[in-house]
PDB file of N, CA and C in Angstrom:
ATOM      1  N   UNK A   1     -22.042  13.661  12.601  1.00  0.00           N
ATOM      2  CA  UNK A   1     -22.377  13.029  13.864  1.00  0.00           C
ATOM      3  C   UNK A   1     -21.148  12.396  14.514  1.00  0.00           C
ATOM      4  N   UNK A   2     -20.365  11.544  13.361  1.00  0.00           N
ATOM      5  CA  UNK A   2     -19.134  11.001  14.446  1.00  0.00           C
ATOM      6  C   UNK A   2     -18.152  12.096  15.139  1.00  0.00           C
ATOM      7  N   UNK A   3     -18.273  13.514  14.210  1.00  0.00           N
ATOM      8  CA  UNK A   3     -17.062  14.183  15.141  1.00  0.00           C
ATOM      9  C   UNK A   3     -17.684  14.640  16.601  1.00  0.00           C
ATOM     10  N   UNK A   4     -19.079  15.310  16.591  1.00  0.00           N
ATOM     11  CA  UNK A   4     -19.598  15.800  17.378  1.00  0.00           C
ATOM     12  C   UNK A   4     -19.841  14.321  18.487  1.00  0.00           C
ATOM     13  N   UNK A   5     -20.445  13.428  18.235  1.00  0.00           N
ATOM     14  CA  UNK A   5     -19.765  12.315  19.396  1.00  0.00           C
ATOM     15  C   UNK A   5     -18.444  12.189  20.413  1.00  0.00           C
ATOM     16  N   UNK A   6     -17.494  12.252  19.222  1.00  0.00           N
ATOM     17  CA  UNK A   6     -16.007  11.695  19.474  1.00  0.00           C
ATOM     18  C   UNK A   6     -15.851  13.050  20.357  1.00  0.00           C
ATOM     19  N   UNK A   7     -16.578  14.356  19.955  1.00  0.00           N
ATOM     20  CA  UNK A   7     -15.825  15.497  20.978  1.00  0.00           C
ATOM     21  C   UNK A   7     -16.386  15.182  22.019  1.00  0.00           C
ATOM     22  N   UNK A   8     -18.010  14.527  22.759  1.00  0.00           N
ATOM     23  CA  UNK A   8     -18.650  14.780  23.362  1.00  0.00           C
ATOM     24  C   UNK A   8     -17.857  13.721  24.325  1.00  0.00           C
ATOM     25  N   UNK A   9     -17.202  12.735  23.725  1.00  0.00           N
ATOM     26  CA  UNK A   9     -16.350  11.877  24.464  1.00  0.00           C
ATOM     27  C   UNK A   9     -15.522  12.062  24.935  1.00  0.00           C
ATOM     28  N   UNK A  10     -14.735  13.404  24.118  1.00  0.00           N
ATOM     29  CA  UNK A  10     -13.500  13.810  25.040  1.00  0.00           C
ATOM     30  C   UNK A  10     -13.832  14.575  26.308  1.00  0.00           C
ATOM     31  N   UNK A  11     -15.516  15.525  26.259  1.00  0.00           N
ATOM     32  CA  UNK A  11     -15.536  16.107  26.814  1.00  0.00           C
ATOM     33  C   UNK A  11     -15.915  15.466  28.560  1.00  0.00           C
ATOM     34  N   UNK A  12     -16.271  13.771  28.249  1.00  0.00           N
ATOM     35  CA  UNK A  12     -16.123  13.233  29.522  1.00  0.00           C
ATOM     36  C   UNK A  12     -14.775  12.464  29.529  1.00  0.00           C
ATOM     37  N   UNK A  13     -13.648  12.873  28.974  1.00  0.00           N
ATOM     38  CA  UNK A  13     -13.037  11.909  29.543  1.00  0.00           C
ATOM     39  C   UNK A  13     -12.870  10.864  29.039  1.00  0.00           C
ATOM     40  N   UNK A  14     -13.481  10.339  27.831  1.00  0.00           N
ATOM     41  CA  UNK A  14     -13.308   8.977  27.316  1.00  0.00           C
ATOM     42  C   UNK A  14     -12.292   9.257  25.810  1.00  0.00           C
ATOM     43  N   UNK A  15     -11.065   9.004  25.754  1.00  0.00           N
ATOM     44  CA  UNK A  15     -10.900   9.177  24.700  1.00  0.00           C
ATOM     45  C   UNK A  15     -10.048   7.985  23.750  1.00  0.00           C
ATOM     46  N   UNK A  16      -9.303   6.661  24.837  1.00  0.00           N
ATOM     47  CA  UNK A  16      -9.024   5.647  23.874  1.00  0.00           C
ATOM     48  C   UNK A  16     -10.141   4.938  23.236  1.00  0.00           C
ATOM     49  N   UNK A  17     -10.972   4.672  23.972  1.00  0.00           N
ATOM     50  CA  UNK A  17     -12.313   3.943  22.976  1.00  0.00           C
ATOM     51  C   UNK A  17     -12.837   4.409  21.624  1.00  0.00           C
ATOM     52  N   UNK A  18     -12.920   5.853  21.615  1.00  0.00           N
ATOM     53  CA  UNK A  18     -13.107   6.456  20.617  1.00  0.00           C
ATOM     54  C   UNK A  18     -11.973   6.320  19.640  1.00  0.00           C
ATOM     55  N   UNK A  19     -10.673   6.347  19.884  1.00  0.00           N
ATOM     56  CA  UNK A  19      -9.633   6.095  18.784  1.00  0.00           C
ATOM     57  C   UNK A  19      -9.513   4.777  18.319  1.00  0.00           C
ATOM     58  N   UNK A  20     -10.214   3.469  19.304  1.00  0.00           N
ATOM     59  CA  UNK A  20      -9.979   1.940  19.154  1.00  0.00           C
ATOM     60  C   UNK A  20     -11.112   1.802  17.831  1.00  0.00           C
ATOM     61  N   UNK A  21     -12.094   3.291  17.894  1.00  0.00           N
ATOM     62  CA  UNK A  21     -13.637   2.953  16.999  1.00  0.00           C
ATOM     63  C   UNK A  21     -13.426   3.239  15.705  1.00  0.00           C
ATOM     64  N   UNK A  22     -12.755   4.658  16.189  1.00  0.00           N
ATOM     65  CA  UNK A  22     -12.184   5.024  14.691  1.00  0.00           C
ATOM     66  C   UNK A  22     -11.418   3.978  13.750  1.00  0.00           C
ATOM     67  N   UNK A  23     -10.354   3.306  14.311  1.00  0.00           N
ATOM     68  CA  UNK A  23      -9.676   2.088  13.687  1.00  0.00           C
ATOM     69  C   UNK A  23      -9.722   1.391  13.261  1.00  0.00           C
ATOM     70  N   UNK A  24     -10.902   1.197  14.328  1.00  0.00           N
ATOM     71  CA  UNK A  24     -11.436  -0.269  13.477  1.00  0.00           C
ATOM     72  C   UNK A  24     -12.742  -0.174  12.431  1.00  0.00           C
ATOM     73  N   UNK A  25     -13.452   0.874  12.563  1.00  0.00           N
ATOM     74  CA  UNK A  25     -14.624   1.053  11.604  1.00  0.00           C
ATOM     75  C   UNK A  25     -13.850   1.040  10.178  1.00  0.00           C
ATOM     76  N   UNK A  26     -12.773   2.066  10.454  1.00  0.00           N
ATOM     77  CA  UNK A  26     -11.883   2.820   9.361  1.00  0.00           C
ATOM     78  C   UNK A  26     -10.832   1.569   8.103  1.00  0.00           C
ATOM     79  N   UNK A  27     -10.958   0.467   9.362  1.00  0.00           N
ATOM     80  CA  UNK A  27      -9.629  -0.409   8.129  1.00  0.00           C
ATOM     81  C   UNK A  27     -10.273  -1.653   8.090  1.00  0.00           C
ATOM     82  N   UNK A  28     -11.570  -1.876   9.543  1.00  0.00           N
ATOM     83  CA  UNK A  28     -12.014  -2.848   9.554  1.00  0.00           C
ATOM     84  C   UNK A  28     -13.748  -3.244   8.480  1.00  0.00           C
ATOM     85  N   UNK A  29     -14.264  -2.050   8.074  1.00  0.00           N
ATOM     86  CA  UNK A  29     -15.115  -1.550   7.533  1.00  0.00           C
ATOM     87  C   UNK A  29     -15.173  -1.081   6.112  1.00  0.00           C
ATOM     88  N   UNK A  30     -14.294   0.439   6.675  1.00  0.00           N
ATOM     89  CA  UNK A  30     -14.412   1.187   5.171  1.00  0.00           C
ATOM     90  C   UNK A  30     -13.626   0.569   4.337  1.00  0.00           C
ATOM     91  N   UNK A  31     -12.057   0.155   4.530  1.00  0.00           N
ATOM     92  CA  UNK A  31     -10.887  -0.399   3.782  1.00  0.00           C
ATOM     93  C   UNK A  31     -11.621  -1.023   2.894  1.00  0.00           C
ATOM     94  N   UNK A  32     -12.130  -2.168   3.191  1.00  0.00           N
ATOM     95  CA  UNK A  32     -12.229  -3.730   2.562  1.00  0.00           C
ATOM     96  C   UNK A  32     -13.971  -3.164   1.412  1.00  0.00           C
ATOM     97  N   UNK A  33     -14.875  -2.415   2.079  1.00  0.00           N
ATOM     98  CA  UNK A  33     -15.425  -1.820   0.818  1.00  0.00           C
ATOM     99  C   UNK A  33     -15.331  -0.703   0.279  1.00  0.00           C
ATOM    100  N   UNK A  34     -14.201  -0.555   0.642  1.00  0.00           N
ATOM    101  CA  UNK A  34     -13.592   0.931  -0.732  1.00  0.00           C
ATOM    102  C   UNK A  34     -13.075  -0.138  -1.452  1.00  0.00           C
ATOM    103  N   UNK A  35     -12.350  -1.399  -1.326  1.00  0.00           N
ATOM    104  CA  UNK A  35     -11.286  -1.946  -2.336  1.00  0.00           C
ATOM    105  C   UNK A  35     -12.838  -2.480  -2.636  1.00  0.00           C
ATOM    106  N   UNK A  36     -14.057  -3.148  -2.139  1.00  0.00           N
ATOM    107  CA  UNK A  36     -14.842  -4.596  -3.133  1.00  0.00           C
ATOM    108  C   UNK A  36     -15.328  -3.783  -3.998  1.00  0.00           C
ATOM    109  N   UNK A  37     -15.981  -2.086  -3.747  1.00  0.00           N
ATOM    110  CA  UNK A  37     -16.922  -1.401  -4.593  1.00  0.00           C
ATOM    111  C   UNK A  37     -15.871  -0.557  -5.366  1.00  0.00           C
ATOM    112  N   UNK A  38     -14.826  -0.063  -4.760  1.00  0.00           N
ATOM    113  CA  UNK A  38     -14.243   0.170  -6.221  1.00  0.00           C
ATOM    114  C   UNK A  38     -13.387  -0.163  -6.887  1.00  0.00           C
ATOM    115  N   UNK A  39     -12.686  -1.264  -6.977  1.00  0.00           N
ATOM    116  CA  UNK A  39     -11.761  -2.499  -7.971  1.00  0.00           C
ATOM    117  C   UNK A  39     -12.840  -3.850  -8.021  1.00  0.00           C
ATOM    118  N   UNK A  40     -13.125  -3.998  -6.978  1.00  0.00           N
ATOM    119  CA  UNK A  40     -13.875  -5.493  -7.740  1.00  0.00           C
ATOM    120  C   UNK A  40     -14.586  -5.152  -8.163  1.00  0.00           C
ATOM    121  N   UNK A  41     -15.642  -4.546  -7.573  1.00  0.00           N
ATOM    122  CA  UNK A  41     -17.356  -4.420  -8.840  1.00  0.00           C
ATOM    123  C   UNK A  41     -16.628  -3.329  -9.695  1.00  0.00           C
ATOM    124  N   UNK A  42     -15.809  -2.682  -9.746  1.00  0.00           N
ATOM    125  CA  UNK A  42     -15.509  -1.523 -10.815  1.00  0.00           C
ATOM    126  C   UNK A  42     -16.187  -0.210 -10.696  1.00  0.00           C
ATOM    127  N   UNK A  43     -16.673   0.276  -9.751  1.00  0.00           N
ATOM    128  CA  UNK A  43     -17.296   1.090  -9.453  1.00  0.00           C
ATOM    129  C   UNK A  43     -16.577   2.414  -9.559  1.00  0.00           C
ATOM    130  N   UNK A  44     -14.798   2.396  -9.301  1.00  0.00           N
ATOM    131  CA  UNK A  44     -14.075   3.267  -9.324  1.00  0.00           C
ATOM    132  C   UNK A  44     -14.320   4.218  -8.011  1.00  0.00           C
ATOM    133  N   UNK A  45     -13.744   5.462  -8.516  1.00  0.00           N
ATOM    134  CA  UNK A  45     -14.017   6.383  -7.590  1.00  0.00           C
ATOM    135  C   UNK A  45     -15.521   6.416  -6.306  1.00  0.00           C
ATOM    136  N   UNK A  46     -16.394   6.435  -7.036  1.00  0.00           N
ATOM    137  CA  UNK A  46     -17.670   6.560  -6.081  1.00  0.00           C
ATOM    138  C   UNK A  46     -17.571   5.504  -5.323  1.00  0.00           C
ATOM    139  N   UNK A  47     -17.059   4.400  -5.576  1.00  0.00           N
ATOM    140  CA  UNK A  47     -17.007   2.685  -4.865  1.00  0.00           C
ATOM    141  C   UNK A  47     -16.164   3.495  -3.055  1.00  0.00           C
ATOM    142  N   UNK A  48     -14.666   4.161  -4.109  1.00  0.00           N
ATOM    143  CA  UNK A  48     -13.884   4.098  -2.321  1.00  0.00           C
ATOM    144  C   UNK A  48     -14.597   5.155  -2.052  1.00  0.00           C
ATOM    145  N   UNK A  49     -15.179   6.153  -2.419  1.00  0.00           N
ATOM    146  CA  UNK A  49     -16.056   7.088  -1.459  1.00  0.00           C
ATOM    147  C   UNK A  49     -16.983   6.715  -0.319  1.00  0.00           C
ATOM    148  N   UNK A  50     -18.002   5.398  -1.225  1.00  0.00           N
ATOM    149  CA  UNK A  50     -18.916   4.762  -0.359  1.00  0.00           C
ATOM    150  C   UNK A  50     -18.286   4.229   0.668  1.00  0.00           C
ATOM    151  N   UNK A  51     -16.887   3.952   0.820  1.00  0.00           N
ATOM    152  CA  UNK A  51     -16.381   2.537   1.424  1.00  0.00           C
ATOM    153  C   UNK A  51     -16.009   3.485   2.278  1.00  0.00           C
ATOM    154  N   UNK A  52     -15.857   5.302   2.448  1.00  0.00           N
ATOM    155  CA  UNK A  52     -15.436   5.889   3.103  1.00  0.00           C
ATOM    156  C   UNK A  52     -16.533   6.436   4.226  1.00  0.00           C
ATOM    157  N   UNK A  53     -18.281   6.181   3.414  1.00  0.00           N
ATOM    158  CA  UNK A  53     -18.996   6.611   3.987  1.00  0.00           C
ATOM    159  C   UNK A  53     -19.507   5.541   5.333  1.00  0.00           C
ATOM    160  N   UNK A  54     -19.204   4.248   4.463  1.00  0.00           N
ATOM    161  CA  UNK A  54     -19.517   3.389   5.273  1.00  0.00           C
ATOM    162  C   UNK A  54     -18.770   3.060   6.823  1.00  0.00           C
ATOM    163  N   UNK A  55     -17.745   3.457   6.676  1.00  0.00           N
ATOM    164  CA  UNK A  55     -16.640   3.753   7.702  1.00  0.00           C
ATOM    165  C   UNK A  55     -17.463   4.493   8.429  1.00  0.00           C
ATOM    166  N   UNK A  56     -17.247   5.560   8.144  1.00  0.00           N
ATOM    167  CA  UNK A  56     -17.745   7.362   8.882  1.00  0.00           C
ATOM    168  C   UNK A  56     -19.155   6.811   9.624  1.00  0.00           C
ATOM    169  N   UNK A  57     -20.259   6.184   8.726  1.00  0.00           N
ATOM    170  CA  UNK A  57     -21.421   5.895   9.223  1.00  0.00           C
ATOM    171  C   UNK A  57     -21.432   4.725  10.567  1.00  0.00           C
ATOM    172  N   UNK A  58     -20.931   3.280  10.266  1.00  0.00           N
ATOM    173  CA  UNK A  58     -20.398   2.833  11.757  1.00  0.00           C
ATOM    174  C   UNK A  58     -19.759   3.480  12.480  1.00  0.00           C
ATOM    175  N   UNK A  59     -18.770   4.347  12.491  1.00  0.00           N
ATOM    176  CA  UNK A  59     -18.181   4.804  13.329  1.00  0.00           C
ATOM    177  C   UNK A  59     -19.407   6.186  14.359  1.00  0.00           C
ATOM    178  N   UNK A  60     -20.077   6.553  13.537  1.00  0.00           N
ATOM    179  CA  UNK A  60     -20.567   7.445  14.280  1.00  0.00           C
ATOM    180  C   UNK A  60     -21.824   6.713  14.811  1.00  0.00           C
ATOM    181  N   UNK A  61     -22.229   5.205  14.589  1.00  0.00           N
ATOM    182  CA  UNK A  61     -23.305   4.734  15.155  1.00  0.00           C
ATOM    183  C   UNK A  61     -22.577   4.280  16.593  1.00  0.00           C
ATOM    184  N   UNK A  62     -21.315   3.565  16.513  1.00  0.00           N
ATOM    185  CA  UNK A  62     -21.106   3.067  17.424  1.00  0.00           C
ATOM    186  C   UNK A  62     -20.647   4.144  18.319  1.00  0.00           C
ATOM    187  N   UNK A  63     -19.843   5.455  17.970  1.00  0.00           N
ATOM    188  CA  UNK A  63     -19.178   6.495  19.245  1.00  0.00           C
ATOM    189  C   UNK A  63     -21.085   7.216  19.949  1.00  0.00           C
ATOM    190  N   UNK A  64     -22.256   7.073  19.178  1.00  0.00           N
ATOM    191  CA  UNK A  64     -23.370   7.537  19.514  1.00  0.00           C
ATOM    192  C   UNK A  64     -23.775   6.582  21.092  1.00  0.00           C
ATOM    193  N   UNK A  65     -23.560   5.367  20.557  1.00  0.00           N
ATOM    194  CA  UNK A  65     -23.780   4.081  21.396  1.00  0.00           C
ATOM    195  C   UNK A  65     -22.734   4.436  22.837  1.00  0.00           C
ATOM    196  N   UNK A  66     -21.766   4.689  22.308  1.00  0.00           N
ATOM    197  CA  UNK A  66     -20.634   4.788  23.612  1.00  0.00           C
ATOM    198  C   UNK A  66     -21.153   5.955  24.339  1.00  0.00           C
ATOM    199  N   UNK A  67     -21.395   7.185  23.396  1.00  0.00           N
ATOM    200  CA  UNK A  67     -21.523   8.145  24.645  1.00  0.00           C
ATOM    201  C   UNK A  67     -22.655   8.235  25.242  1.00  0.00           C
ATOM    202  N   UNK A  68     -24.003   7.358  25.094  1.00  0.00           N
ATOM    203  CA  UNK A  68     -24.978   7.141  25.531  1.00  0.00           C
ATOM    204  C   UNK A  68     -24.837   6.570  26.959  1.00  0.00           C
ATOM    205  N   UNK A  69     -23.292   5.317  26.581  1.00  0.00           N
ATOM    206  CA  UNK A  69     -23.744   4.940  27.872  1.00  0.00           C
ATOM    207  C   UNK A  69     -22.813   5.534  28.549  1.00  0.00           C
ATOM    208  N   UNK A  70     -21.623   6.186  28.439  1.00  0.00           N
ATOM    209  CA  UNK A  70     -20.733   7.214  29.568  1.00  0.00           C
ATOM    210  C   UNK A  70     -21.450   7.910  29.968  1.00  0.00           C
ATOM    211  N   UNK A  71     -22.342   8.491  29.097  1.00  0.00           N
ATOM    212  CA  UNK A  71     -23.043   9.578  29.758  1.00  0.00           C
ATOM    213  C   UNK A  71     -24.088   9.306  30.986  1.00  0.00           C
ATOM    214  N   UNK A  72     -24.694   7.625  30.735  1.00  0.00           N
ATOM    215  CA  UNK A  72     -25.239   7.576  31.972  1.00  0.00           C
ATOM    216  C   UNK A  72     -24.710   6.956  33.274  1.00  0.00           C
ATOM    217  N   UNK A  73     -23.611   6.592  32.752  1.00  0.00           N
ATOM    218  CA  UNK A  73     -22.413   6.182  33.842  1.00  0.00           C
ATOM    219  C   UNK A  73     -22.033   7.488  34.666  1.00  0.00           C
ATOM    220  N   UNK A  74     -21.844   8.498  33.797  1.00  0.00           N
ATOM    221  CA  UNK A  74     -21.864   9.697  34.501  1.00  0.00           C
ATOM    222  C   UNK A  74     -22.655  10.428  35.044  1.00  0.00           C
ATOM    223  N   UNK A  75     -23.719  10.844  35.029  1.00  0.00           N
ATOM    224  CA  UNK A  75     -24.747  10.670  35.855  1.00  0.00           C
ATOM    225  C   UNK A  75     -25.115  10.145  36.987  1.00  0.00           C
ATOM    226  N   UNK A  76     -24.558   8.963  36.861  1.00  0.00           N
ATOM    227  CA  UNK A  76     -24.665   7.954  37.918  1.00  0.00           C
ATOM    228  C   UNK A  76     -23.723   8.294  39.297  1.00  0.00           C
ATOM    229  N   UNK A  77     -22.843   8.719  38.360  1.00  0.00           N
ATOM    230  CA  UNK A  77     -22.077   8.946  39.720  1.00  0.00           C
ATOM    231  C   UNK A  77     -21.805  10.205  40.225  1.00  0.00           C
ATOM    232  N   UNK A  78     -22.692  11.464  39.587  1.00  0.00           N
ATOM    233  CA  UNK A  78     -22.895  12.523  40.036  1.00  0.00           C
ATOM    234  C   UNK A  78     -23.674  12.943  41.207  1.00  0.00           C
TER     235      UNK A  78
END
């Protein structure tokens, strides 16, 4: 879902927001629980996977959210 968003964003035209989402889901999100689930709880490997999913998963809730509303911004002014 997040890539097919992020393209649907380029395809209007929006494309720093989408890189500001990626960034921050990515170091602001996944980082900090790839390191709690896999070094602190010990979870290892599957820990930074989750911490990778968890990234991927905000990120594609919030680029869903964005192109919802470009898209009716665009519209709007069609």
């Amino acid at each position: 879902m997040q890539i097919a968003a992020r393209g649907a964003l380029q395809g209007l035209k929006d494309t720093v927001m989408p890189m500001v989402i990626a960034l921050a889901t990515g170091w602001g999100m996944g980082f900090p629980t790839a390191v709690v689930l896999g070094f602190v709880l010990d979870f290892g490997g599957p820990g930074i996977w989750a911490g990778m999913a968890v990234a991927m998963t905000g990120a594609a809730c919030l680029l869903i959210r964005r192109f919802r509303r470009q898209a009716r911004l665009f519209a709007a002014q069609a």
